[in-house]
C-alpha atoms as a PDB file:
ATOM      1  CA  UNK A   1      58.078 157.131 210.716  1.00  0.00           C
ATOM      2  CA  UNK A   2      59.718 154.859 208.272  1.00  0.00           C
ATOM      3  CA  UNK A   3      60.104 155.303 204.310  1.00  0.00           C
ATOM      4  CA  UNK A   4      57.379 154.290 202.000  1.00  0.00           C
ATOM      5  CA  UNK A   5      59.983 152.769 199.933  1.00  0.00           C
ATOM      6  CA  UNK A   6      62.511 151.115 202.826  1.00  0.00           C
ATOM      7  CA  UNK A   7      65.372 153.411 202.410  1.00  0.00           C
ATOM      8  CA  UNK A   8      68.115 152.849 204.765  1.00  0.00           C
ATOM      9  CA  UNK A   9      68.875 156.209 206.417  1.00  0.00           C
ATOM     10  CA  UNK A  10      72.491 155.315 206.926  1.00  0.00           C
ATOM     11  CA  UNK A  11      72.792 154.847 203.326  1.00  0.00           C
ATOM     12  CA  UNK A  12      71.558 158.426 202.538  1.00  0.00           C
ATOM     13  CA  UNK A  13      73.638 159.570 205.552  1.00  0.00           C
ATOM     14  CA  UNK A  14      76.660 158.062 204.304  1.00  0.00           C
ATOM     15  CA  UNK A  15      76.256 159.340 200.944  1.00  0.00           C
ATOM     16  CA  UNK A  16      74.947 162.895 201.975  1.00  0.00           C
ATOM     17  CA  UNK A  17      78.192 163.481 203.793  1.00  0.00           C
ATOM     18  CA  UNK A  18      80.747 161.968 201.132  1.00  0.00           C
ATOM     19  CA  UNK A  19      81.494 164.676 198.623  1.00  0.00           C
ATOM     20  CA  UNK A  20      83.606 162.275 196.499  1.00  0.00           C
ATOM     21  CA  UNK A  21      79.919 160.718 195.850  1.00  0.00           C
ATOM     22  CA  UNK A  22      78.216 163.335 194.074  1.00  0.00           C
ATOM     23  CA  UNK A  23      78.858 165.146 190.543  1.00  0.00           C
ATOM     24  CA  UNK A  24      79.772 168.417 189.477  1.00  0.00           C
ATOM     25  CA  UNK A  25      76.615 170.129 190.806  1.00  0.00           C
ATOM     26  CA  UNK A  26      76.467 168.186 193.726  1.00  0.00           C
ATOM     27  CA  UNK A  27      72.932 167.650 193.927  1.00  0.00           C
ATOM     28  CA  UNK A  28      72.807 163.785 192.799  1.00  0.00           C
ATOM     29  CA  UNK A  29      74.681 160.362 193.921  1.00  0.00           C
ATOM     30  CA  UNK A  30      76.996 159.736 190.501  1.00  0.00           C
ATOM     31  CA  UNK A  31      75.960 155.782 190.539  1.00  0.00           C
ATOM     32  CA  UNK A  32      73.330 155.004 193.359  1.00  0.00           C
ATOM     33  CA  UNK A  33      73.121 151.802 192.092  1.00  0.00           C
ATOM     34  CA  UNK A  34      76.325 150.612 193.915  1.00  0.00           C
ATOM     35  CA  UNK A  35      74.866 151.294 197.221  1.00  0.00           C
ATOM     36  CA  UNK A  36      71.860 148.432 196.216  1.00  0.00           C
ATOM     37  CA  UNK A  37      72.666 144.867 196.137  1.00  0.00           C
ATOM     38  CA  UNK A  38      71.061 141.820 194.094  1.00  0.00           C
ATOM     39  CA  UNK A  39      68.727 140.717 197.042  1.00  0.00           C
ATOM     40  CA  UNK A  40      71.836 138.377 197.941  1.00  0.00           C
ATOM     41  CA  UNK A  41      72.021 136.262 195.555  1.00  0.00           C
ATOM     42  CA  UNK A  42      74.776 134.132 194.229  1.00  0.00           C
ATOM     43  CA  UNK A  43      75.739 133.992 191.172  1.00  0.00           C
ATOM     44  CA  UNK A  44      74.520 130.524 190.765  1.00  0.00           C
ATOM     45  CA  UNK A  45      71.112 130.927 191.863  1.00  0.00           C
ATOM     46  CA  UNK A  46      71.345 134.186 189.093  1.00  0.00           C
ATOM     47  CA  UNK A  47      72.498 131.873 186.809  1.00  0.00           C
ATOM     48  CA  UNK A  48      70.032 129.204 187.740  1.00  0.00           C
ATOM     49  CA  UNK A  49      67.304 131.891 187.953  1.00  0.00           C
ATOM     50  CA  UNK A  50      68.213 132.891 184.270  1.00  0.00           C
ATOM     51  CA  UNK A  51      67.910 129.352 183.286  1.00  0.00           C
ATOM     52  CA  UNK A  52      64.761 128.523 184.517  1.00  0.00           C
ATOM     53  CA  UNK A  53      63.011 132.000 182.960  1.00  0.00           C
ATOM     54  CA  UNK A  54      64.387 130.739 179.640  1.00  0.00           C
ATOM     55  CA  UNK A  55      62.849 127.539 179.881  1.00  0.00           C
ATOM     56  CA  UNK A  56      59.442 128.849 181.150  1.00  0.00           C
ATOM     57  CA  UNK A  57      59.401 131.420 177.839  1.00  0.00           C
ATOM     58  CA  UNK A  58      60.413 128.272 175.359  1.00  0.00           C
ATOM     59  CA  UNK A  59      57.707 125.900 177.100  1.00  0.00           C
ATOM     60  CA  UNK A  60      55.181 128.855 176.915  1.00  0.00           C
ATOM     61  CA  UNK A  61      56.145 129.706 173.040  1.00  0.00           C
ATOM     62  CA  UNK A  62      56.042 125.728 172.285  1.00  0.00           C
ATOM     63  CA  UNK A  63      52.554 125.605 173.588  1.00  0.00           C
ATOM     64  CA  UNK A  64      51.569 128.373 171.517  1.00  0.00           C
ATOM     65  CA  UNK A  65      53.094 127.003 168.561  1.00  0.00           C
ATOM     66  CA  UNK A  66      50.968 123.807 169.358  1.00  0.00           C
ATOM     67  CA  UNK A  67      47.786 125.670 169.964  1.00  0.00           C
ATOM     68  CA  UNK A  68      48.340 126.869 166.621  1.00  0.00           C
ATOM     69  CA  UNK A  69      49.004 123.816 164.908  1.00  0.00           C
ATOM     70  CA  UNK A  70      45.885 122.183 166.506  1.00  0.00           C
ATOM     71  CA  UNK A  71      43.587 125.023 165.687  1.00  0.00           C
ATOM     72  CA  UNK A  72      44.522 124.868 162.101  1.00  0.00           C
ATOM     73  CA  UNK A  73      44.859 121.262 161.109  1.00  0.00           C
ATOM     74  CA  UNK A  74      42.761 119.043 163.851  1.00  0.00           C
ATOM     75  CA  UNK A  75      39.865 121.362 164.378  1.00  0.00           C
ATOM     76  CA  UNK A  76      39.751 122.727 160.900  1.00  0.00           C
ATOM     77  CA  UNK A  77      39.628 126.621 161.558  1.00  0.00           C
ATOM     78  CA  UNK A  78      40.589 129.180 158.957  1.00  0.00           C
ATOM     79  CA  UNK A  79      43.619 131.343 159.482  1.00  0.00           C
ATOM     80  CA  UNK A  80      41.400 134.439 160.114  1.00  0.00           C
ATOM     81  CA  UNK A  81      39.188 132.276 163.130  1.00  0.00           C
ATOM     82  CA  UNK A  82      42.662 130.837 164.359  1.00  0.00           C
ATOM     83  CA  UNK A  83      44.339 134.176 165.061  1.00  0.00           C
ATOM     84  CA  UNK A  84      41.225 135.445 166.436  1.00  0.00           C
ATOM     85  CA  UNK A  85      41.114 133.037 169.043  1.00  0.00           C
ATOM     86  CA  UNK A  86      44.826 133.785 169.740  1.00  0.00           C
ATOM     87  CA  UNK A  87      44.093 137.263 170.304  1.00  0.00           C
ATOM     88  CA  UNK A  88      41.162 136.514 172.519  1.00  0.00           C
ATOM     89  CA  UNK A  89      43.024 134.672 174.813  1.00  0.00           C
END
């Protein structure tokens, strides 16, 4: 029966029978996270990745600047009405 979670067996193997892998107790992995990689990703598809999210959060704020800007001085809405509507969106 596999894991709910996909862990690799031989990972845990290998770490259950390395001693040089666990802390003082020896109950815990010291740093599990170098057994996990970065779904295999380059580090220009990270950086490209990192790019893009950037972009998408400065479009998105722009828009909401706008949205703003049209609310208050083309339609004519008080401040109160115009962050009302933000919040109901």
């Amino acid at each position: 029966m596999g894991s709910q979670f996909g862990a690799d067996k031989s990972v845990v193997a290998e770490v259950n029978e390395s001693s040089e892998d666990f802390d003082d107790i020896g109950a815990l992995p010291v740093s599990p996270a170098r057994f996990m990689s970065r779904d295999s990703l380059e580090w220009i598809h990270f950086a490209a990745y990192s790019v893009g999210h950037f972009a998408n959060d400065l479009t998105a704020s722009m828009g909401f600047m706008y949205i703003s800007w049209y609310y208050l001085e083309v339609v004519g809405l008080s401040q109160r009405i115009t962050a009302i509507a933000f919040l109901s969106m």
